[in-house]
PDB file of N, CA and C in Angstrom:
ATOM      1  N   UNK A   1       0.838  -1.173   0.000  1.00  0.00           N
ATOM      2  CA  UNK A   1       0.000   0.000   0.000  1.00  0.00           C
ATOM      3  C   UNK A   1       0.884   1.238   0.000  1.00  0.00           C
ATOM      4  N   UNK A   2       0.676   2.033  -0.785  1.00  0.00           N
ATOM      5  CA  UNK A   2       1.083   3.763  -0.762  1.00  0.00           C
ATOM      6  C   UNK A   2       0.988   4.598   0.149  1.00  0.00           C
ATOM      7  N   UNK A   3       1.956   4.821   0.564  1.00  0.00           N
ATOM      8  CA  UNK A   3       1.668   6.259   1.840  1.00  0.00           C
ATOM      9  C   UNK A   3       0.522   7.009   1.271  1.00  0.00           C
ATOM     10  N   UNK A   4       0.316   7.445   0.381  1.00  0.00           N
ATOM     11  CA  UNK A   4      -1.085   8.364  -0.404  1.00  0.00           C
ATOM     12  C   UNK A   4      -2.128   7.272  -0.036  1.00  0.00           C
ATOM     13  N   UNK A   5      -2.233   6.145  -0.263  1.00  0.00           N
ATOM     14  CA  UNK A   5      -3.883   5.627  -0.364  1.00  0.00           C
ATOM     15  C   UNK A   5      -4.113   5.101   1.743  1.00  0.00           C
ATOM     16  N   UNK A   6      -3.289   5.857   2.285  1.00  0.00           N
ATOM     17  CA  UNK A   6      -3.755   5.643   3.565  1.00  0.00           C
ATOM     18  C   UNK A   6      -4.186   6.435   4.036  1.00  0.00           C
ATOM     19  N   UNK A   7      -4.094   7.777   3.305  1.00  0.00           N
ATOM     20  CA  UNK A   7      -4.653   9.173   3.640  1.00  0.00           C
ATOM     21  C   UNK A   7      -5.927   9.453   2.864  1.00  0.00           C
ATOM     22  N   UNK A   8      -6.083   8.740   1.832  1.00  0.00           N
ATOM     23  CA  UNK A   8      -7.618   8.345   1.334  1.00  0.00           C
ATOM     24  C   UNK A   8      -8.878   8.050   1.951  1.00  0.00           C
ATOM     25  N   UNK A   9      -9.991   8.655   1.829  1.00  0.00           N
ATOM     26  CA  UNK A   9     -10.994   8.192   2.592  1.00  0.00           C
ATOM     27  C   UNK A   9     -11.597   6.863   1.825  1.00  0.00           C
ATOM     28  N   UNK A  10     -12.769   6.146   3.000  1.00  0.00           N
ATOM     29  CA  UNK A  10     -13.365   4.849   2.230  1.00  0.00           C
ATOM     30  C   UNK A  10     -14.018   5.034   1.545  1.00  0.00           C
ATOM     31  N   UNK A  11     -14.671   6.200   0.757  1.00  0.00           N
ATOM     32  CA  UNK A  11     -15.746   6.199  -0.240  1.00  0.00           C
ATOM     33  C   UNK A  11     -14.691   5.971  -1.061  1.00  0.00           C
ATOM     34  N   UNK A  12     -14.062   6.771  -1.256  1.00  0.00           N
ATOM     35  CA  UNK A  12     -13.242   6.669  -2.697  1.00  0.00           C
ATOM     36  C   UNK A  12     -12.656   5.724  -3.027  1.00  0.00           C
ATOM     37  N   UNK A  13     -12.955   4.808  -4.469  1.00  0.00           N
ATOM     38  CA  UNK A  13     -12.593   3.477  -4.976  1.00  0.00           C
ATOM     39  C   UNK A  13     -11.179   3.863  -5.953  1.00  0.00           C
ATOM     40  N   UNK A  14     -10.018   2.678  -5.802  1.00  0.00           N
ATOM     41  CA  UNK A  14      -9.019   2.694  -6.812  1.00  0.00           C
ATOM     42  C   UNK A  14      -9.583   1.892  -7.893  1.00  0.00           C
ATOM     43  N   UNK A  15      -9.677   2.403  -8.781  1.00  0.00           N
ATOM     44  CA  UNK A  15      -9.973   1.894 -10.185  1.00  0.00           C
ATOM     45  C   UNK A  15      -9.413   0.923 -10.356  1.00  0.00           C
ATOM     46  N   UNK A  16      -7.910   1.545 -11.144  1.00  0.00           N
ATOM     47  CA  UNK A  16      -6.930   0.665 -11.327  1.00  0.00           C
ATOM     48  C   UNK A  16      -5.247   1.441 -11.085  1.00  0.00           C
ATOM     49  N   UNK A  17      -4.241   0.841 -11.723  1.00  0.00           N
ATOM     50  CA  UNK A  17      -3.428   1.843 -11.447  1.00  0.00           C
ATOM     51  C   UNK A  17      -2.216   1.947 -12.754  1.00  0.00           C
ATOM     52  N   UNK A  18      -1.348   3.033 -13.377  1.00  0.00           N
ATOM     53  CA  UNK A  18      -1.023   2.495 -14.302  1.00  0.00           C
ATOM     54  C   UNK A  18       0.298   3.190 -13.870  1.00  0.00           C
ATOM     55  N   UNK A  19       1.945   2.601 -14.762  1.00  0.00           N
ATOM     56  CA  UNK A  19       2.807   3.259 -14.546  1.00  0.00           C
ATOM     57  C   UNK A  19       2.881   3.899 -16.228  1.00  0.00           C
ATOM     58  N   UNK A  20       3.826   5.195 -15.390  1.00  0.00           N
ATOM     59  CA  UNK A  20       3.714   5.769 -16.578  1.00  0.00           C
ATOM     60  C   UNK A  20       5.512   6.590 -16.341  1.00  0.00           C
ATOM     61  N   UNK A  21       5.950   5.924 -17.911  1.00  0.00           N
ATOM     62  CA  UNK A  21       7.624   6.313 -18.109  1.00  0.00           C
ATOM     63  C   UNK A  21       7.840   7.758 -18.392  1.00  0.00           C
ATOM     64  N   UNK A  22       9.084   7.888 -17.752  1.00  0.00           N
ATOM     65  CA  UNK A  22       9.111   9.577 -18.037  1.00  0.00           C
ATOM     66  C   UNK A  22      11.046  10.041 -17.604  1.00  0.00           C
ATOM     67  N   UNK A  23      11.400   9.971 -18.590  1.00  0.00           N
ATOM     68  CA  UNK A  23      13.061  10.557 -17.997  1.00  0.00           C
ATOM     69  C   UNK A  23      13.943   9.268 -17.657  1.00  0.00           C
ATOM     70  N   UNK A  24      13.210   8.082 -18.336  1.00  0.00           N
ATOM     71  CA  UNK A  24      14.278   6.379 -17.698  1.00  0.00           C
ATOM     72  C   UNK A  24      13.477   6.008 -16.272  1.00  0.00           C
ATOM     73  N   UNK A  25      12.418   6.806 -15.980  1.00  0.00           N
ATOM     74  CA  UNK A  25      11.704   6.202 -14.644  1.00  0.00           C
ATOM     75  C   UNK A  25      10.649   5.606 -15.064  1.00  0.00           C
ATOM     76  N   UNK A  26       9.560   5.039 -13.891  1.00  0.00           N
ATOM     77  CA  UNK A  26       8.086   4.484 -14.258  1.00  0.00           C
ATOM     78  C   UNK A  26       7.775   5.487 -13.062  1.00  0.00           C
ATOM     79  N   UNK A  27       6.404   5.972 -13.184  1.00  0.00           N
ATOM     80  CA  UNK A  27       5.725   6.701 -12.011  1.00  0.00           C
ATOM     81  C   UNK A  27       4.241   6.398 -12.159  1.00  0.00           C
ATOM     82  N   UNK A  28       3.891   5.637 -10.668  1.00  0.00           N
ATOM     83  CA  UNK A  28       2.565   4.796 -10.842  1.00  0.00           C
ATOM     84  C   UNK A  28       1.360   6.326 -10.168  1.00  0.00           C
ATOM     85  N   UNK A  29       0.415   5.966 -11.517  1.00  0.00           N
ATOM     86  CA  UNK A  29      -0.269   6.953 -11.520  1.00  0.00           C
ATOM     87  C   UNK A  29      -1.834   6.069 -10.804  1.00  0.00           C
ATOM     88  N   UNK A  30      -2.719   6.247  -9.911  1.00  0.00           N
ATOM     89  CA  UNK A  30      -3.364   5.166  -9.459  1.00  0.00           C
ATOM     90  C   UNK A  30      -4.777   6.680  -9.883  1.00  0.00           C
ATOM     91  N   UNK A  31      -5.943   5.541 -10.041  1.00  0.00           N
ATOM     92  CA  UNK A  31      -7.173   6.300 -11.286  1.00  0.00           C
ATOM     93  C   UNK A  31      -8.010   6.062  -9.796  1.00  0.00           C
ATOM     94  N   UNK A  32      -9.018   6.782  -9.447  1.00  0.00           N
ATOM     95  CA  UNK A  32      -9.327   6.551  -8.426  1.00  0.00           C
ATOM     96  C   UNK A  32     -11.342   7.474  -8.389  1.00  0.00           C
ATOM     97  N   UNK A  33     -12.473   6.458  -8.406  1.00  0.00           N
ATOM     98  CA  UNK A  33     -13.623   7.260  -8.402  1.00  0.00           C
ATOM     99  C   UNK A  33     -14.087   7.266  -6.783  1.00  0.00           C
ATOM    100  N   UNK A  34     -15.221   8.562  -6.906  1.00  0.00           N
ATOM    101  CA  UNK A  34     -15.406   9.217  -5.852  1.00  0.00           C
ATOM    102  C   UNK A  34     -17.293   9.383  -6.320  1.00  0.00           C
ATOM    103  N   UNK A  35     -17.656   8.159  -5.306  1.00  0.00           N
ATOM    104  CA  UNK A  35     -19.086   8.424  -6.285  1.00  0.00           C
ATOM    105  C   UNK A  35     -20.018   9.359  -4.917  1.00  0.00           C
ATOM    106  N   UNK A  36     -19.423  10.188  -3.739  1.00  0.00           N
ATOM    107  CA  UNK A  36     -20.306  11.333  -3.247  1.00  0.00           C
ATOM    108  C   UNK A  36     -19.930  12.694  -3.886  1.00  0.00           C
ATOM    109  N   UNK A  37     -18.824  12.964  -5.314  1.00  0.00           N
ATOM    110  CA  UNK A  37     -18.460  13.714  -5.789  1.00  0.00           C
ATOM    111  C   UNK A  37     -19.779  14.190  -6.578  1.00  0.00           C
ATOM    112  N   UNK A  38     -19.472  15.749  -7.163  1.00  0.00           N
ATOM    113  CA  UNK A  38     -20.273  16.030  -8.173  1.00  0.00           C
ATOM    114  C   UNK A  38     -19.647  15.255  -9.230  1.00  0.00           C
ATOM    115  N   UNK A  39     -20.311  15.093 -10.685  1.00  0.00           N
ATOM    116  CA  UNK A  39     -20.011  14.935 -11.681  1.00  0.00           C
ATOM    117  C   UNK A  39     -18.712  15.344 -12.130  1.00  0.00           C
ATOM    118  N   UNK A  40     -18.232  16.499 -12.404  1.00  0.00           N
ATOM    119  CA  UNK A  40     -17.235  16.956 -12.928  1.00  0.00           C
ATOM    120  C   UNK A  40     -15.546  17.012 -12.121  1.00  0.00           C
ATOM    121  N   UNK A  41     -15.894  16.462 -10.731  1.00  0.00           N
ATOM    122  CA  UNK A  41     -15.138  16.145 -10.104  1.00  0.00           C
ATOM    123  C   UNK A  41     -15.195  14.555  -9.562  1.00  0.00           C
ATOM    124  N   UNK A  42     -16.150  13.561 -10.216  1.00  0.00           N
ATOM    125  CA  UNK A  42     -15.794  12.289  -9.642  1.00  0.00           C
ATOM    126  C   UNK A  42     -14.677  11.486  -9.616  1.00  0.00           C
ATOM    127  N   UNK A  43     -13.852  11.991 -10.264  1.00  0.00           N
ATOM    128  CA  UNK A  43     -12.881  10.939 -10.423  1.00  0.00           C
ATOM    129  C   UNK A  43     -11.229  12.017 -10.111  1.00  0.00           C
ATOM    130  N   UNK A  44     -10.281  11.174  -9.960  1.00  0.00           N
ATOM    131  CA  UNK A  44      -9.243  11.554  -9.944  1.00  0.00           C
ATOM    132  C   UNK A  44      -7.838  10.908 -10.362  1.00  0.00           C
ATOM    133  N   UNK A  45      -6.984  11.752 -10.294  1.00  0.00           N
ATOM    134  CA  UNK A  45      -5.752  10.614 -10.576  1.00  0.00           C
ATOM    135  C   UNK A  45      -4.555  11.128  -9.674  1.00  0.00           C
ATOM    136  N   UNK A  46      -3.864   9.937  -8.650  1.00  0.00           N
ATOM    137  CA  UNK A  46      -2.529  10.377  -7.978  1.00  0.00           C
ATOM    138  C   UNK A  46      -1.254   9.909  -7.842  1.00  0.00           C
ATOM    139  N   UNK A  47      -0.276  10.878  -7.942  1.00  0.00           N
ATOM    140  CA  UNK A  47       1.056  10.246  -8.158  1.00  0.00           C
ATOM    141  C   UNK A  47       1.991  10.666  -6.993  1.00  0.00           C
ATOM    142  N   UNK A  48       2.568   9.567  -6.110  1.00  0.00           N
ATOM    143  CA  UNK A  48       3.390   9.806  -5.035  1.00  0.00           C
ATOM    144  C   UNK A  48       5.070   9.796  -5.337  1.00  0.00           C
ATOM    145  N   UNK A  49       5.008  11.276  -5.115  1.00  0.00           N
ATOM    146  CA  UNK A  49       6.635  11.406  -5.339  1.00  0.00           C
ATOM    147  C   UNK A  49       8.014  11.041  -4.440  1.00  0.00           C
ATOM    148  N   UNK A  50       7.195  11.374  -3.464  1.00  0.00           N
ATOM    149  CA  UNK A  50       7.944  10.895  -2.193  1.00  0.00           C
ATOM    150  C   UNK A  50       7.203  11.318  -0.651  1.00  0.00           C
ATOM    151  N   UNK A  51       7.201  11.261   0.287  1.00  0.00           N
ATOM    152  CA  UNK A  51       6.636  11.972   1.604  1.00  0.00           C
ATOM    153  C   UNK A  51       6.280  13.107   1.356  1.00  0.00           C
ATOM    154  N   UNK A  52       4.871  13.398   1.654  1.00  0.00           N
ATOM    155  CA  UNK A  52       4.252  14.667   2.243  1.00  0.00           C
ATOM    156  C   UNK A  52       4.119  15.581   0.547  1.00  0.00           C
ATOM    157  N   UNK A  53       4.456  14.314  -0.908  1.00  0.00           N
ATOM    158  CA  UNK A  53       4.657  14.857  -2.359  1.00  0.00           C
ATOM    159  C   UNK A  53       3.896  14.407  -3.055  1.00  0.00           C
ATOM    160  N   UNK A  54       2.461  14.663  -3.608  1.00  0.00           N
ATOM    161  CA  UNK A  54       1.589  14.061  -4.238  1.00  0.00           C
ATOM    162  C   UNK A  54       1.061  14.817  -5.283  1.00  0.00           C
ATOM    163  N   UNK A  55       1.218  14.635  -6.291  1.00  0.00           N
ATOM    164  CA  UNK A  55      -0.062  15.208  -7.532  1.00  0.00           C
ATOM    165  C   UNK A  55      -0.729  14.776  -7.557  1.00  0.00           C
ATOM    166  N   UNK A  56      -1.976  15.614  -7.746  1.00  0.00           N
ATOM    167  CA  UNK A  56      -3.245  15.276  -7.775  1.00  0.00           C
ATOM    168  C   UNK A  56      -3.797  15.786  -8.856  1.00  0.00           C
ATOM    169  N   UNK A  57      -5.109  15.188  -9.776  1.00  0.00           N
ATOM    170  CA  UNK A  57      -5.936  15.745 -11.170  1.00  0.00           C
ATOM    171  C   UNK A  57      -6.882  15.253 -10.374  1.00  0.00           C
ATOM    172  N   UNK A  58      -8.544  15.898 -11.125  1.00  0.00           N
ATOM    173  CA  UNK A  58      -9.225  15.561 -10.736  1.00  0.00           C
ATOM    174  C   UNK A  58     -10.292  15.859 -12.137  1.00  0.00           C
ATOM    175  N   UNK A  59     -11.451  15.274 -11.962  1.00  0.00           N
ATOM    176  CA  UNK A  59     -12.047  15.406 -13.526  1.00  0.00           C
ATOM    177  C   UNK A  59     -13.123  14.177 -13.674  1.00  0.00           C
ATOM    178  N   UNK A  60     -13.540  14.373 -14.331  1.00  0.00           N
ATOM    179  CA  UNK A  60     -14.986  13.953 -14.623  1.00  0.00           C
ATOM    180  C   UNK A  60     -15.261  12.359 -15.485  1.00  0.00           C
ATOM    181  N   UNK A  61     -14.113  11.838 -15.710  1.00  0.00           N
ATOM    182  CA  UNK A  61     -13.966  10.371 -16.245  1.00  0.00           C
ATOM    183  C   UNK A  61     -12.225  10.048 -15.394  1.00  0.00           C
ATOM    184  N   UNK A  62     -11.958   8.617 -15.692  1.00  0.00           N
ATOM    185  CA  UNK A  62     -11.044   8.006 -15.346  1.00  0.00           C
ATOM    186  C   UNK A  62     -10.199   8.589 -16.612  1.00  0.00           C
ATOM    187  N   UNK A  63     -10.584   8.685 -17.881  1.00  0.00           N
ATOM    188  CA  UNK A  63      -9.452   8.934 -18.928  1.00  0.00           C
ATOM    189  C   UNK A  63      -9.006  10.374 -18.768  1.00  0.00           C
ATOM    190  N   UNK A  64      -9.711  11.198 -18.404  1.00  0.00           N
ATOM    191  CA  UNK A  64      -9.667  12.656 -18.899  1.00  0.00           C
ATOM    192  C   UNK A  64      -8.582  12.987 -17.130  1.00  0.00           C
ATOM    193  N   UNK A  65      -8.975  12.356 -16.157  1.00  0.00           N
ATOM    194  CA  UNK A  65      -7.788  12.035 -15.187  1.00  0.00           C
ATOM    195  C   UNK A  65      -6.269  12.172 -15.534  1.00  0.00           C
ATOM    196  N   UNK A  66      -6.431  10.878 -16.041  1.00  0.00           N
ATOM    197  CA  UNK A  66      -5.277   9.806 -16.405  1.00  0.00           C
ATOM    198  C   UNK A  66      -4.320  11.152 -17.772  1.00  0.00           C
ATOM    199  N   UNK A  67      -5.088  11.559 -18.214  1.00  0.00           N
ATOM    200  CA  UNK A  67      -4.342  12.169 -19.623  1.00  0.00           C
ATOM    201  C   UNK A  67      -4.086  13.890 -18.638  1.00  0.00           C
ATOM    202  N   UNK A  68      -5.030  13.898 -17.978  1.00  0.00           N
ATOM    203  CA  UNK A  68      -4.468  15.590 -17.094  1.00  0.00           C
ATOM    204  C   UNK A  68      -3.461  15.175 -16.425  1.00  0.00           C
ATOM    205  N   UNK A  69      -3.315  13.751 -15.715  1.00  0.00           N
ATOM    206  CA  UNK A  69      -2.071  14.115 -14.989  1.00  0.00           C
ATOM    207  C   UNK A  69      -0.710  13.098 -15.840  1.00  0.00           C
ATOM    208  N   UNK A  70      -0.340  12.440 -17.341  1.00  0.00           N
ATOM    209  CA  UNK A  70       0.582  12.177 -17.727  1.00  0.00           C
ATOM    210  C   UNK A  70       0.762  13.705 -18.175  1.00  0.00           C
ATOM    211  N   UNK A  71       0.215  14.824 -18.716  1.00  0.00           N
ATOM    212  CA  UNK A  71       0.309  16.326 -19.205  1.00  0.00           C
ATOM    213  C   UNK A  71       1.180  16.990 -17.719  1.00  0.00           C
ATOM    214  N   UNK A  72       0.529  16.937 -16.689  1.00  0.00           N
ATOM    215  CA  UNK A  72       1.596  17.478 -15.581  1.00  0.00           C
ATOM    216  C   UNK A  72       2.712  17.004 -15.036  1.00  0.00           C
ATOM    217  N   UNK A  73       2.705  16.055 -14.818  1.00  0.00           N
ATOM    218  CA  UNK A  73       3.553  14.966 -14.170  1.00  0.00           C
ATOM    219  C   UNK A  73       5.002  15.319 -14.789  1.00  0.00           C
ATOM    220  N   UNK A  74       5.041  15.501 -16.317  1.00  0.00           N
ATOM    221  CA  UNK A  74       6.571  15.653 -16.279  1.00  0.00           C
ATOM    222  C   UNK A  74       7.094  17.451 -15.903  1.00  0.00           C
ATOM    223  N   UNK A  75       6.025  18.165 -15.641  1.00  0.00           N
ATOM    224  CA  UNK A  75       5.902  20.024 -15.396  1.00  0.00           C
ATOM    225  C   UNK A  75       6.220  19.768 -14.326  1.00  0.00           C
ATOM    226  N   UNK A  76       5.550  18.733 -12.830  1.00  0.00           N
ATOM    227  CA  UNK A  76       5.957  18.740 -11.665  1.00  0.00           C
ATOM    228  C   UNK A  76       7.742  18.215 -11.612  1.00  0.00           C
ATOM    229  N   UNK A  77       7.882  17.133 -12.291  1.00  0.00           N
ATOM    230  CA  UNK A  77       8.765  16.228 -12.103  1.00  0.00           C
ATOM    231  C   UNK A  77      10.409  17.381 -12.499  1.00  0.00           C
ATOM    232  N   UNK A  78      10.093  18.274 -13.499  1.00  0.00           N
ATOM    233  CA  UNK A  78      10.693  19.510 -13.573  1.00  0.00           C
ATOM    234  C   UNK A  78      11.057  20.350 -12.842  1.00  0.00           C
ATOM    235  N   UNK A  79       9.992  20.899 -11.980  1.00  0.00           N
ATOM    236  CA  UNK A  79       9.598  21.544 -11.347  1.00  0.00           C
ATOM    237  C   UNK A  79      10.764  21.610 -10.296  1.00  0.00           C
ATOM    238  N   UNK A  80      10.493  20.088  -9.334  1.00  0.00           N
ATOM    239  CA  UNK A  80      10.931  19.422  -8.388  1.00  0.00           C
ATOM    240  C   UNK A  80      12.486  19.292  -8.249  1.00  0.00           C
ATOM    241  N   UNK A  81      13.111  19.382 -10.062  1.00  0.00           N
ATOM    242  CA  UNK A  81      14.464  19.136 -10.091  1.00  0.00           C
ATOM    243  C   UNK A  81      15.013  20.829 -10.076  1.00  0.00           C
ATOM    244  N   UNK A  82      14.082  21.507  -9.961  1.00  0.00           N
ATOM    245  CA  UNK A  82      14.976  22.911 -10.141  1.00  0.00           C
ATOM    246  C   UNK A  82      15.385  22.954  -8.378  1.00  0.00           C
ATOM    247  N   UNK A  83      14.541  22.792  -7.802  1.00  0.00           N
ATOM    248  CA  UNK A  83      14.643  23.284  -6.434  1.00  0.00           C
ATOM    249  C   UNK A  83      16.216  22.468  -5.869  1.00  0.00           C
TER     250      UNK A  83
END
């Protein structure tokens, strides 16, 4: 289990989970629905970078998730190496 999915509440279901390559790494992106959400926020997608380091998307299907956060993931993963 993920330090992130222990900080998860029980409504919210893991879909599934996928890795996704970026720079010679894999970074597991886990798809995750939320059915007391509104619509346009039921679903989400999260990626644990390390302690207390999580991206989060959020969005209205499992795909539209999944494709918002492979689009950020390498902006954070950037991000992260400037500091």
């Amino acid at each position: 289990m993920r330090v992130y999915e222990q900080h998860r509440t029980t409504v919210e279901k893991l879909l599934y989970s996928v890795d996704v390559p970026w720079d010679g790494k894999e970074y597991v992106v886990d798809i995750y629905r939320h059915p007391a959400k509104k619509a346009r926020c039921s679903h989400s997608a999260a990626t644990v970078l390390g302690p207390g380091d999580t991206i989060i998307s959020d969005g209205r299907s499992p795909e539209e998730v999944l494709n918002r956060q492979q689009t950020i993931l390498p902006l954070a993963l950037l991000s992260r190496s400037l500091l």
